[in-house]
C-alpha atoms as a PDB file:
ATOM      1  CA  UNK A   1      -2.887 -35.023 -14.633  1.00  0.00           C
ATOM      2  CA  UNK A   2       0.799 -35.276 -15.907  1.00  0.00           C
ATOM      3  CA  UNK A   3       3.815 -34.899 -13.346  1.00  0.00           C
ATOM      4  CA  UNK A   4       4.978 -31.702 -15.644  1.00  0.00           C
ATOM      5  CA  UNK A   5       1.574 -30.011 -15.222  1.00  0.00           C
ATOM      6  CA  UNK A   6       1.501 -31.031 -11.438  1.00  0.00           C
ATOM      7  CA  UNK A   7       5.070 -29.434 -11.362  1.00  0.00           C
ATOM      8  CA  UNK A   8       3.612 -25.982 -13.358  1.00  0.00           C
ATOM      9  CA  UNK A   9       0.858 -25.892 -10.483  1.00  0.00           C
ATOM     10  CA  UNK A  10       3.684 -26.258  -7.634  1.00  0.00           C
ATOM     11  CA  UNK A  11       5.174 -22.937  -9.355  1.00  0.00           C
ATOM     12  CA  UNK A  12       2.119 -20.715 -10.209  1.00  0.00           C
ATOM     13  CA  UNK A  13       1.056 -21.676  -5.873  1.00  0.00           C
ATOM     14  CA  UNK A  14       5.110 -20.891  -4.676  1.00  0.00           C
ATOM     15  CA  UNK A  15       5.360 -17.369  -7.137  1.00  0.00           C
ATOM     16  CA  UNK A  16       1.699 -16.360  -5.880  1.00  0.00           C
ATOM     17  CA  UNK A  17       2.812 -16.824  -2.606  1.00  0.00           C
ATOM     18  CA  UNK A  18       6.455 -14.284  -3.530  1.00  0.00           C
ATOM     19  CA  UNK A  19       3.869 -12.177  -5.478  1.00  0.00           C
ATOM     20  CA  UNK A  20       1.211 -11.723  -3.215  1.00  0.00           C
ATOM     21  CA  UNK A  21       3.779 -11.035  -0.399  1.00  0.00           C
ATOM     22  CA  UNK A  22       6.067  -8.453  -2.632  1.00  0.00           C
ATOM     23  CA  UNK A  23       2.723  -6.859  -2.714  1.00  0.00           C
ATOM     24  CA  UNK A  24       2.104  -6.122   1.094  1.00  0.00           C
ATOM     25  CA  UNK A  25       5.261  -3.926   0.371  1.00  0.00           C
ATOM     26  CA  UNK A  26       4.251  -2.419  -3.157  1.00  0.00           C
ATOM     27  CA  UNK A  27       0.691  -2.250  -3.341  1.00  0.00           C
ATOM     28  CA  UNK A  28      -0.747  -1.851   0.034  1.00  0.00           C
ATOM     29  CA  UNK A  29       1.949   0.538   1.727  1.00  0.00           C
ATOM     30  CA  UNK A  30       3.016   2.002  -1.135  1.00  0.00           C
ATOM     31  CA  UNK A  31       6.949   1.210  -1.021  1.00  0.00           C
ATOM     32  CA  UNK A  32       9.207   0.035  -3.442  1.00  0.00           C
ATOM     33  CA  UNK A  33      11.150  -3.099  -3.526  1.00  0.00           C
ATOM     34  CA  UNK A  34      13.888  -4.390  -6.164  1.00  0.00           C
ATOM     35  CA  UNK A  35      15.235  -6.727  -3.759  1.00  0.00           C
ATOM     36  CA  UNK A  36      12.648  -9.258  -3.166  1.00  0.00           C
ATOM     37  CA  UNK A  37      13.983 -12.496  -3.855  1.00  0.00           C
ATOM     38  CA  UNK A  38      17.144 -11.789  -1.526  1.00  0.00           C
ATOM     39  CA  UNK A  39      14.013 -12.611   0.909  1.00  0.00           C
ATOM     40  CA  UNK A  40      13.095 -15.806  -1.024  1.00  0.00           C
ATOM     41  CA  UNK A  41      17.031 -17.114  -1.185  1.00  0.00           C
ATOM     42  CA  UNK A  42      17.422 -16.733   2.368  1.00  0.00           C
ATOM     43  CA  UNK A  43      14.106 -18.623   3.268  1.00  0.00           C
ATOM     44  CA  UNK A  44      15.371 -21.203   0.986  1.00  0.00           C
ATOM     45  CA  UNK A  45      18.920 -21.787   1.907  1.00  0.00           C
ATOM     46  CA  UNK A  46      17.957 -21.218   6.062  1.00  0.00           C
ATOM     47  CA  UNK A  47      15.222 -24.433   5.697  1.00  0.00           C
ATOM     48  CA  UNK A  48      17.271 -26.538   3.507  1.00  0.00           C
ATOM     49  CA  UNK A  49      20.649 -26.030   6.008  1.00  0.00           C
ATOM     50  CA  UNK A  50      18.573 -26.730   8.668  1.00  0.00           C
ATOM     51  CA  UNK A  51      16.820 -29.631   7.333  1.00  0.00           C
ATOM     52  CA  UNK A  52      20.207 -31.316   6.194  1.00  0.00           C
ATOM     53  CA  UNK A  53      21.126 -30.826   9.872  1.00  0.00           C
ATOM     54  CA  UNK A  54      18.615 -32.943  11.497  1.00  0.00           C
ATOM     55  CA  UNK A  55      15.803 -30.714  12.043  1.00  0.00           C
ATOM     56  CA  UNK A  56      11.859 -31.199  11.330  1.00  0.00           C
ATOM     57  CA  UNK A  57      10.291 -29.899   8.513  1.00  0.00           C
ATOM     58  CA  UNK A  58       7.744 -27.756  10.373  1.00  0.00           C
ATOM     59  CA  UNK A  59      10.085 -26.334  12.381  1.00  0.00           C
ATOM     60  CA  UNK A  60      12.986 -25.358   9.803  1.00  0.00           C
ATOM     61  CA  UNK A  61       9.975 -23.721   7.764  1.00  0.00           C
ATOM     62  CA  UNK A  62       8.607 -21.435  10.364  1.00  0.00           C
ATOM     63  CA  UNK A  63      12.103 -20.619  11.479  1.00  0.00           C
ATOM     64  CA  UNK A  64      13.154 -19.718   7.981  1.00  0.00           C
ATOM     65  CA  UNK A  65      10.148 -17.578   7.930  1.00  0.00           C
ATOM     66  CA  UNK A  66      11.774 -16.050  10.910  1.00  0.00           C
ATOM     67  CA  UNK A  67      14.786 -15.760   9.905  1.00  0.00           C
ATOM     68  CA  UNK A  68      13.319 -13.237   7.163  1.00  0.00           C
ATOM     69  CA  UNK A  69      11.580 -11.288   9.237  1.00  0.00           C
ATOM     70  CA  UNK A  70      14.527 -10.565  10.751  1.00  0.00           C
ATOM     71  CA  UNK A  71      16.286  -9.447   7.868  1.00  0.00           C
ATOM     72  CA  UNK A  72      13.139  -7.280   6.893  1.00  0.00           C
ATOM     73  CA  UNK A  73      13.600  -5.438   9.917  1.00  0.00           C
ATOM     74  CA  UNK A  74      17.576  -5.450   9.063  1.00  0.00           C
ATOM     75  CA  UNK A  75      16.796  -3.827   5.916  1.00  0.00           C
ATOM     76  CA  UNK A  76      14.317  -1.768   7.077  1.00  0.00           C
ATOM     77  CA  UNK A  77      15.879   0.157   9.731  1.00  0.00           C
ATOM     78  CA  UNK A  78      17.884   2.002   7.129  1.00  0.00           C
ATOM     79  CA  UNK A  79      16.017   1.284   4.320  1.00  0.00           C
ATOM     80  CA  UNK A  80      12.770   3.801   5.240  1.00  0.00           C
ATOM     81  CA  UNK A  81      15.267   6.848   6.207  1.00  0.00           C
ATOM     82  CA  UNK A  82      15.069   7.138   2.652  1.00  0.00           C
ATOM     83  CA  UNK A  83      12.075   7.411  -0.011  1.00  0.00           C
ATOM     84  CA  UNK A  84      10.747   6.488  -3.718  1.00  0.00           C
ATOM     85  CA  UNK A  85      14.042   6.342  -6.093  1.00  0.00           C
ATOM     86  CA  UNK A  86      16.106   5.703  -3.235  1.00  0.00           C
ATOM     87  CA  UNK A  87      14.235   3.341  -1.637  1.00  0.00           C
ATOM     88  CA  UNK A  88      14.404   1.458  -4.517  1.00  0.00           C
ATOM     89  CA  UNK A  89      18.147   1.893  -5.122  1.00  0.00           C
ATOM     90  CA  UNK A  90      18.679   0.163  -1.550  1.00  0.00           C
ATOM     91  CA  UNK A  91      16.423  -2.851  -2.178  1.00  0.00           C
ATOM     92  CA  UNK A  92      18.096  -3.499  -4.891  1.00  0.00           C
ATOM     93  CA  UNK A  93      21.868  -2.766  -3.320  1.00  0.00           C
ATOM     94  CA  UNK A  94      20.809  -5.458  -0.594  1.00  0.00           C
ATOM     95  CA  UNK A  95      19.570  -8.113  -2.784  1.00  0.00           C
ATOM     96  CA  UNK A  96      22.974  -7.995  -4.669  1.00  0.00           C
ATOM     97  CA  UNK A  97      25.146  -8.133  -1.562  1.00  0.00           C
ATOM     98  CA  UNK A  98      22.705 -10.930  -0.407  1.00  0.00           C
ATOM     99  CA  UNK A  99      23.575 -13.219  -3.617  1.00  0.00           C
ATOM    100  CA  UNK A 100      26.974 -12.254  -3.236  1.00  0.00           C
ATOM    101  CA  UNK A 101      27.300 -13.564   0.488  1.00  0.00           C
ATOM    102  CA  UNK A 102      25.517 -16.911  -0.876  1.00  0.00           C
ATOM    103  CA  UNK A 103      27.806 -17.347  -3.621  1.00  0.00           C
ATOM    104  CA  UNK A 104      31.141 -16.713  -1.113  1.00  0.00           C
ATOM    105  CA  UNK A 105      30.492 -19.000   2.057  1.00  0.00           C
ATOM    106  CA  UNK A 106      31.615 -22.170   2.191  1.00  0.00           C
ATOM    107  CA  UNK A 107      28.423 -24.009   3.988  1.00  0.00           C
ATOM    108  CA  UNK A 108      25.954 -22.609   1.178  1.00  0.00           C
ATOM    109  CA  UNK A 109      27.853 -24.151  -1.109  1.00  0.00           C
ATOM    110  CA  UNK A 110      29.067 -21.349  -2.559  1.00  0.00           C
ATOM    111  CA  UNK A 111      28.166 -21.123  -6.688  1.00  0.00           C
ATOM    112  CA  UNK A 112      27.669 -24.663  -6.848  1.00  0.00           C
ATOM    113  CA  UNK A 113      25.033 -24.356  -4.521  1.00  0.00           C
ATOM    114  CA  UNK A 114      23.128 -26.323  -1.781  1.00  0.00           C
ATOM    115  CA  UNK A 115      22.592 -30.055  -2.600  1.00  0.00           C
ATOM    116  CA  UNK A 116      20.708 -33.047  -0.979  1.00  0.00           C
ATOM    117  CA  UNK A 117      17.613 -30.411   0.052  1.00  0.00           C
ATOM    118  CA  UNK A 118      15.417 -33.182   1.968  1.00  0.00           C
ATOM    119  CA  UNK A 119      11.854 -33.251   0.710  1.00  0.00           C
ATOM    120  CA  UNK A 120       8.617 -31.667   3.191  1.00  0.00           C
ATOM    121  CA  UNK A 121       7.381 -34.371   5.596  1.00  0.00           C
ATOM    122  CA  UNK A 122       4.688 -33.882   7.816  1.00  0.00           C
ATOM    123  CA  UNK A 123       3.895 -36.457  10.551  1.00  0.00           C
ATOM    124  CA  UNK A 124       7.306 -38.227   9.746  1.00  0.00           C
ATOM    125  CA  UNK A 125       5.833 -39.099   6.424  1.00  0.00           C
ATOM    126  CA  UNK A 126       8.062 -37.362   3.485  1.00  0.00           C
ATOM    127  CA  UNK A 127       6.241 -35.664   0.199  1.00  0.00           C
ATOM    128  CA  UNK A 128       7.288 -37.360  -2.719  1.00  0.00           C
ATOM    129  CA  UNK A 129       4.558 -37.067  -4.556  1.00  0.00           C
ATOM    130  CA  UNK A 130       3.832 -34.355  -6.672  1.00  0.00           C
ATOM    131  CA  UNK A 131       0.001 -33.920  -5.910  1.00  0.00           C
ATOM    132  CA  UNK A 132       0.986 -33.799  -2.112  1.00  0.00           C
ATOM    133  CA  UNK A 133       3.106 -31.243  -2.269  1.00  0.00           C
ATOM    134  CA  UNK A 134       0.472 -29.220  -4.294  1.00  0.00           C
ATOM    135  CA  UNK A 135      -2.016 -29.716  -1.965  1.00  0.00           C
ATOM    136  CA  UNK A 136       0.781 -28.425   0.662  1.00  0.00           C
ATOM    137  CA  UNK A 137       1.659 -25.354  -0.954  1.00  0.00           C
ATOM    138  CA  UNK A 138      -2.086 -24.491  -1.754  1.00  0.00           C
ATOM    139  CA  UNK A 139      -2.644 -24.780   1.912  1.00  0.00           C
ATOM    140  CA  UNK A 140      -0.431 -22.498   2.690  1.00  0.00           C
ATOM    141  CA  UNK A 141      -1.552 -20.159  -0.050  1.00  0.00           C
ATOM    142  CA  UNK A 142      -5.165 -20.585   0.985  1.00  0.00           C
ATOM    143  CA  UNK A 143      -3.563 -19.027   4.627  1.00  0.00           C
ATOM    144  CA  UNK A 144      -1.678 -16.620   3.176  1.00  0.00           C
ATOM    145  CA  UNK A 145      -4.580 -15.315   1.374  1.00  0.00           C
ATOM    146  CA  UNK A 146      -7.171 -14.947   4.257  1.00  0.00           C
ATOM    147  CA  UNK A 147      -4.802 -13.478   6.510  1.00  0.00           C
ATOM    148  CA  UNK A 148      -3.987 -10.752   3.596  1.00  0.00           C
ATOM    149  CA  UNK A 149      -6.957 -10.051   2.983  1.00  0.00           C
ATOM    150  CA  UNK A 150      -7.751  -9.673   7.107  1.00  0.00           C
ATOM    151  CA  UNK A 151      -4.906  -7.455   7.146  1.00  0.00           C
ATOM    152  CA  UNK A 152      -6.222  -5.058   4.483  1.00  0.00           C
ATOM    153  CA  UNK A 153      -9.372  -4.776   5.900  1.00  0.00           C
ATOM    154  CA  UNK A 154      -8.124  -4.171   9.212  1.00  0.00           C
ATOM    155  CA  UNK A 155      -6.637  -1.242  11.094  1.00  0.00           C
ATOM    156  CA  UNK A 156      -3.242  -2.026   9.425  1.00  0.00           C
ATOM    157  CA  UNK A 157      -4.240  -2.297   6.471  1.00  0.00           C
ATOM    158  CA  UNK A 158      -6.493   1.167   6.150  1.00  0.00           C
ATOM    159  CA  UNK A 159      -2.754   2.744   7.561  1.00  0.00           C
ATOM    160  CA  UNK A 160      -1.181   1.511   5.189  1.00  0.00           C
ATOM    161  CA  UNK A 161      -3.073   2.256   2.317  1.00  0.00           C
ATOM    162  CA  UNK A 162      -3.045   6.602   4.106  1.00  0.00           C
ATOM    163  CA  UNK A 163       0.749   5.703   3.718  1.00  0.00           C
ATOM    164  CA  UNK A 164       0.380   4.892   0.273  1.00  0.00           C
ATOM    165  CA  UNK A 165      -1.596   7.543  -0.534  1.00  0.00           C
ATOM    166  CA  UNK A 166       0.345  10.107   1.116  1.00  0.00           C
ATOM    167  CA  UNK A 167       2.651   9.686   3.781  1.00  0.00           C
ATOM    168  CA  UNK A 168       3.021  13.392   5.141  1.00  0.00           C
ATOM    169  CA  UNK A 169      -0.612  13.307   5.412  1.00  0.00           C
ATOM    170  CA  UNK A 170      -0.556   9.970   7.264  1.00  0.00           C
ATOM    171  CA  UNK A 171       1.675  11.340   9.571  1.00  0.00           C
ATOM    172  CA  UNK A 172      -0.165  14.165  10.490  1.00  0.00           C
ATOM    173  CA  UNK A 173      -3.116  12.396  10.970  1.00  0.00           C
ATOM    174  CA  UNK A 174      -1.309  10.522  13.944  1.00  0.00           C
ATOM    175  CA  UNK A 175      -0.306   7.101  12.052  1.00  0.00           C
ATOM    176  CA  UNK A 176       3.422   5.984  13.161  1.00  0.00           C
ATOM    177  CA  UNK A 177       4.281   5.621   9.102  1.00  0.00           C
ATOM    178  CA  UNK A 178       7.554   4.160  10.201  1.00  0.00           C
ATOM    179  CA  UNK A 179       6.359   1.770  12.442  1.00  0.00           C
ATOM    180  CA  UNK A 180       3.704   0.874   9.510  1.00  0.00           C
ATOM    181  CA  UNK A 181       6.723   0.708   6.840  1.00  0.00           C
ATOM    182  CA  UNK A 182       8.415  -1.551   8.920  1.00  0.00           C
ATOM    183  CA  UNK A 183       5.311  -4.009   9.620  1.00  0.00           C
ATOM    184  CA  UNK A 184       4.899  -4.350   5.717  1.00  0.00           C
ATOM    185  CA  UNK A 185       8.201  -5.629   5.400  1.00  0.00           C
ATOM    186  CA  UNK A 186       8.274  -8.081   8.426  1.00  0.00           C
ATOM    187  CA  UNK A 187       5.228  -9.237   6.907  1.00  0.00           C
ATOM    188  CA  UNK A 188       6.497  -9.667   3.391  1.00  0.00           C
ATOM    189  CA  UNK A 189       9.523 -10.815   3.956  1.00  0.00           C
ATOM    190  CA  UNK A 190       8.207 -13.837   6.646  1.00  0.00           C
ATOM    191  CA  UNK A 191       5.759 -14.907   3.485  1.00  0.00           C
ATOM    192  CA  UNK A 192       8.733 -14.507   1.548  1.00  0.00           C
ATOM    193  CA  UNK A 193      10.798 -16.792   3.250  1.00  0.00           C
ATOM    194  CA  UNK A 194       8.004 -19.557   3.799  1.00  0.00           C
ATOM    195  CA  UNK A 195       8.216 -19.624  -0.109  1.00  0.00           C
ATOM    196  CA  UNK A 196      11.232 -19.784  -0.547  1.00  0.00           C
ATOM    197  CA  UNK A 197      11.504 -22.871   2.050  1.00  0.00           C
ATOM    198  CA  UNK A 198       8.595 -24.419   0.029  1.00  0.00           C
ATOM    199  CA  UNK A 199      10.831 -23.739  -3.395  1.00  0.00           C
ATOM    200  CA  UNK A 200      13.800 -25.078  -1.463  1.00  0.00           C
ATOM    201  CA  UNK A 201      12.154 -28.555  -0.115  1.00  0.00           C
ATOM    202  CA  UNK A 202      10.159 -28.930  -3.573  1.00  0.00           C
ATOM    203  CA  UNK A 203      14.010 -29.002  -5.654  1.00  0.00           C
ATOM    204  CA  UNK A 204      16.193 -30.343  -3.681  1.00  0.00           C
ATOM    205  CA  UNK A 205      18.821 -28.208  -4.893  1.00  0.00           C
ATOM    206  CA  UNK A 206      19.102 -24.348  -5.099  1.00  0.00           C
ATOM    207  CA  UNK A 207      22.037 -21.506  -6.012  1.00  0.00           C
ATOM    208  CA  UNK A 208      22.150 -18.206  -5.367  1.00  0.00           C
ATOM    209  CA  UNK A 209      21.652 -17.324  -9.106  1.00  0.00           C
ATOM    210  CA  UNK A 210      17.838 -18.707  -8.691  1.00  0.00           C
ATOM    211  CA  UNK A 211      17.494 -15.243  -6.692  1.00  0.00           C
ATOM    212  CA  UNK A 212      19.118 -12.850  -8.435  1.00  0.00           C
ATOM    213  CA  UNK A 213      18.064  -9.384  -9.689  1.00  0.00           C
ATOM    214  CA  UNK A 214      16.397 -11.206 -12.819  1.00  0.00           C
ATOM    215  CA  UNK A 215      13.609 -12.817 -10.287  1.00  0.00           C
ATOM    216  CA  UNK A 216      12.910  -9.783  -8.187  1.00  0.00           C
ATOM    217  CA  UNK A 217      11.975  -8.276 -11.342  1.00  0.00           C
ATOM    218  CA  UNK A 218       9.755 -11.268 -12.510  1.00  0.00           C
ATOM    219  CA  UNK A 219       8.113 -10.978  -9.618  1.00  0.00           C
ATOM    220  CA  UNK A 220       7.501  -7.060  -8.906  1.00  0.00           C
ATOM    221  CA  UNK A 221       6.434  -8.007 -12.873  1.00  0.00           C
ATOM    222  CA  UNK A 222       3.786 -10.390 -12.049  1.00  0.00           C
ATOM    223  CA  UNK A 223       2.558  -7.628  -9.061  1.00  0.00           C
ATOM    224  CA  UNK A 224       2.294  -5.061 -11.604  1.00  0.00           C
ATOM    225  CA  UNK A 225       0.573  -7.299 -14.244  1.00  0.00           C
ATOM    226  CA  UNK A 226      -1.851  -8.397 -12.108  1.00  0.00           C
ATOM    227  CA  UNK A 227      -2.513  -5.219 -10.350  1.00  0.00           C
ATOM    228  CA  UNK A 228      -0.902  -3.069  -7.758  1.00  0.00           C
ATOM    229  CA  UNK A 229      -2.503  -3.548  -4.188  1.00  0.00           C
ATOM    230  CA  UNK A 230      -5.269  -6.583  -5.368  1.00  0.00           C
ATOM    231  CA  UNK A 231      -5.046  -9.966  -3.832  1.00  0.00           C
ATOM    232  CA  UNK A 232      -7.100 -11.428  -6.778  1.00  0.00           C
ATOM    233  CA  UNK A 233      -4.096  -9.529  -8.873  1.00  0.00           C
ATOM    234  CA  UNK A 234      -0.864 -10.977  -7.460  1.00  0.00           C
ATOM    235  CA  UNK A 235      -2.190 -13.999  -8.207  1.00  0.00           C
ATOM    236  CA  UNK A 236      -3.388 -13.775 -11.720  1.00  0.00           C
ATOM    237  CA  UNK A 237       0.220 -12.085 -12.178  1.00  0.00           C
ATOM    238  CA  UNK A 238       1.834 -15.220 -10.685  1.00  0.00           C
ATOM    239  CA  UNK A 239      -0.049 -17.352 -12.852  1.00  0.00           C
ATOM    240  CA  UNK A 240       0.294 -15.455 -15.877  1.00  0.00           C
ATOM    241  CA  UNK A 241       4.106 -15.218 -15.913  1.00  0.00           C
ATOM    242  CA  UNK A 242       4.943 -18.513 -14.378  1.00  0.00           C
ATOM    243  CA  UNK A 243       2.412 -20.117 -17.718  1.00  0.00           C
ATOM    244  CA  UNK A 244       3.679 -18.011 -20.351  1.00  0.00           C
ATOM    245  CA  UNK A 245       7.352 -19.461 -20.038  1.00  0.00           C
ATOM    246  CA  UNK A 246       6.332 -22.526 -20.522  1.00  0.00           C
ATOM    247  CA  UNK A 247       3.979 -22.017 -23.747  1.00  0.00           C
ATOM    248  CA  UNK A 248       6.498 -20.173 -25.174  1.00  0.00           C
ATOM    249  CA  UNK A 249       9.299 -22.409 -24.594  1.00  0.00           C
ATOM    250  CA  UNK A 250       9.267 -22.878 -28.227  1.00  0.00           C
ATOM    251  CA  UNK A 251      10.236 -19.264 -28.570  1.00  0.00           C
ATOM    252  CA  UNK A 252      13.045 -19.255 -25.712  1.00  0.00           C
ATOM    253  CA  UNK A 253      15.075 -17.068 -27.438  1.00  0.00           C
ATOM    254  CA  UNK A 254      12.252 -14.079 -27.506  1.00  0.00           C
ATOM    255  CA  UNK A 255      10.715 -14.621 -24.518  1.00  0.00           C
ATOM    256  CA  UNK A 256      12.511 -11.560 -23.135  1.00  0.00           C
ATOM    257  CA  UNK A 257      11.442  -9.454 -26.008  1.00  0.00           C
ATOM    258  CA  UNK A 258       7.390 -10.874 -25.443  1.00  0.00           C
ATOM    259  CA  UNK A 259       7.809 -10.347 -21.550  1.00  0.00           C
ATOM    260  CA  UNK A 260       8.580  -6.233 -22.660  1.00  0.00           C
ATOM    261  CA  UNK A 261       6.202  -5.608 -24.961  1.00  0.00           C
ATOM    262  CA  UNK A 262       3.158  -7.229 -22.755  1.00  0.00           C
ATOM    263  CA  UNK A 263       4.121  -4.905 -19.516  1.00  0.00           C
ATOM    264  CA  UNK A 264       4.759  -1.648 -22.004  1.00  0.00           C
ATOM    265  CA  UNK A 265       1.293  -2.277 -23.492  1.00  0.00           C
ATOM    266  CA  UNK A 266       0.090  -2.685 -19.876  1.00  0.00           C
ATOM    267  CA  UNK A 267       1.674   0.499 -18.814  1.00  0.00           C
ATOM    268  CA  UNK A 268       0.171   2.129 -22.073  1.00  0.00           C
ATOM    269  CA  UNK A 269      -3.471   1.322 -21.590  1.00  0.00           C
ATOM    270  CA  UNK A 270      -3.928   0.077 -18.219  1.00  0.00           C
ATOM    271  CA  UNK A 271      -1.164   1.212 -15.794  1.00  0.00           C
ATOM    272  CA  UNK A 272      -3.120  -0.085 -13.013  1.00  0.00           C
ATOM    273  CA  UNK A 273      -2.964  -3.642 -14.044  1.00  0.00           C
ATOM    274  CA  UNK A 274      -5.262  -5.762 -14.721  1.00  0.00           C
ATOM    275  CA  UNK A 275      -6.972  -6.187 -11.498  1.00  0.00           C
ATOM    276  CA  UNK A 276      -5.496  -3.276  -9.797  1.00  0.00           C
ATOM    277  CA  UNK A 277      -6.886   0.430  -9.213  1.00  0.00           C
ATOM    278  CA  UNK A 278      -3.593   1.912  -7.871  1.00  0.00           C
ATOM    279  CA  UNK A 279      -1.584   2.909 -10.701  1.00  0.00           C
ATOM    280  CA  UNK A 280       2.102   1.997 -11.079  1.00  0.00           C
ATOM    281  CA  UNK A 281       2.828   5.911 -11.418  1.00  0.00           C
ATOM    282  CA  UNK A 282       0.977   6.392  -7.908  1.00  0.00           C
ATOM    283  CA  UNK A 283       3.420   4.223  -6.358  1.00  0.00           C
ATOM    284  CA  UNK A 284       7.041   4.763  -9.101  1.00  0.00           C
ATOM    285  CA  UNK A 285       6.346   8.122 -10.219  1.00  0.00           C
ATOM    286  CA  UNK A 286       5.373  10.141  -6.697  1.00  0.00           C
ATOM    287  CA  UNK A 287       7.300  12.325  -5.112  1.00  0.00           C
END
């Protein structure tokens, strides 16, 4: 295969990764996010600063991961005093103060942004090659996915989906709904970061722009394409809107316009996505 369809492969595995996780949030406890790829920045900008530094790949992944979580709980904490509309309003209130901060400080490199990312190495040896890093970011989506999916099935997972459902109800059936909320994020965001350190290494540069409010959107798009709380879903989603850019590249200048009309006709006759059976209006339109 060609290097540019190689590269296309690297994307659809690093978005299904920021979809799939976006959708711990969204589809399986029922929250809503407009901030998600604060989440991916700072995985991306933590791994890269600490790879220029000195440290090991491994290492600077895992602790960007970290670093994430973190912030999910960060956000959290005042973030679930409040509900639906609101909820929303703050997610989206921290992922602007979050590219702000990036563009402002001096050691991100402020709007020029971060430059001289080293590549992924593992055992010393870096990856160069296209096909390697694939086969990196695959394994970690292969990971990602089985531990999802043992989440969903588990304990968690069935209290998350009584959150989703109804909260009030949840809560007095004995489920801790806060400390539930505040798992999905920690979660989310830790997946979150690993992709963004993946993005980050795969570059070698990044700016805060990358993460703005017009990629929170693409992805909370390709979670709603696919289908709210379905693994299979955030995936196809992923896939779906990281492929379409490039087919209609031709067409740059209505892309936007396309993008629209596919998720109002999606809304129109299937709400629930295409692989979905919660419908966006379960999870947007409750109150």
């Amino acid at each position: 295969m060609s290097a540019y369809v190689f590269h296309v492969l690297i994307m659809v595995s690093i978005f299904a990764i920021l979809s799939l996780s976006l959708n711990i949030i969204v589809g399986f406890a029922g929250l809503v996010s407009l901030g998600h790829a604060a989440f991916f920045g700072i995985g991306a900008y933590a791994s890269g600063l600490m790879m220029i530094r000195g440290m090991g790949f491994v290492p600077a992944l895992f602790l960007a991961g970290l670093c994430t979580a973190a912030l999910g709980v960060a956000l959290a904490l005042p973030a679930l005093r409040v509900k639906d509309d609101y909820l929303a309003i703050v997610t989206l209130g921290f992922g602007i103060i979050v590219v702000m901060v990036l563009m402002n400080l001096e050691v991100t490199g402020g709007p020029d942004g971060l430059v001289g990312i080293p590549p992924a190495a593992l055992l010393g040896t870096p990856l160069y090659s296209k096909p390697g890093f694939l086969a990196l970011t695959l394994g970690f989506l292969l990971v990602m996915i089985l531990s999802v999916y043992a989440l969903k099935q588990s304990r968690i997972g069935r209290a998350w989906a009584a959150i989703r459902d109804n909260d009030v109800t949840a809560m007095f059936m004995g489920i801790n709904i806060y400390y539930y909320k505040m798992l999905a994020f920690i979660v989310s965001s830790f997946w979150a970061g690993l992709a963004g350190s993946l993005y980050a290494h795969y570059t070698a540069y990044i700016n805060p722009q990358t993460f703005g409010m017009h990629t929170s959107i693409q992805i909370l798009s390709m979670v709603v394409l696919g289908g709210i709380g379905s693994i299979t879903g955030s995936l196809l989603g992923a896939a779906l809107l990281v492929v379409l850019p490039e087919i209609l590249r031709p067409l740059a200048d209505y892309q936007d316009i396309f993008y629209g009309a596919l998720l109002v006709t999606m809304m129109v006759f299937r709400p629930q996505g295409i692989m979905g059976r919660v419908k966006i209006t379960e999870i947007f339109g409750k109150k």
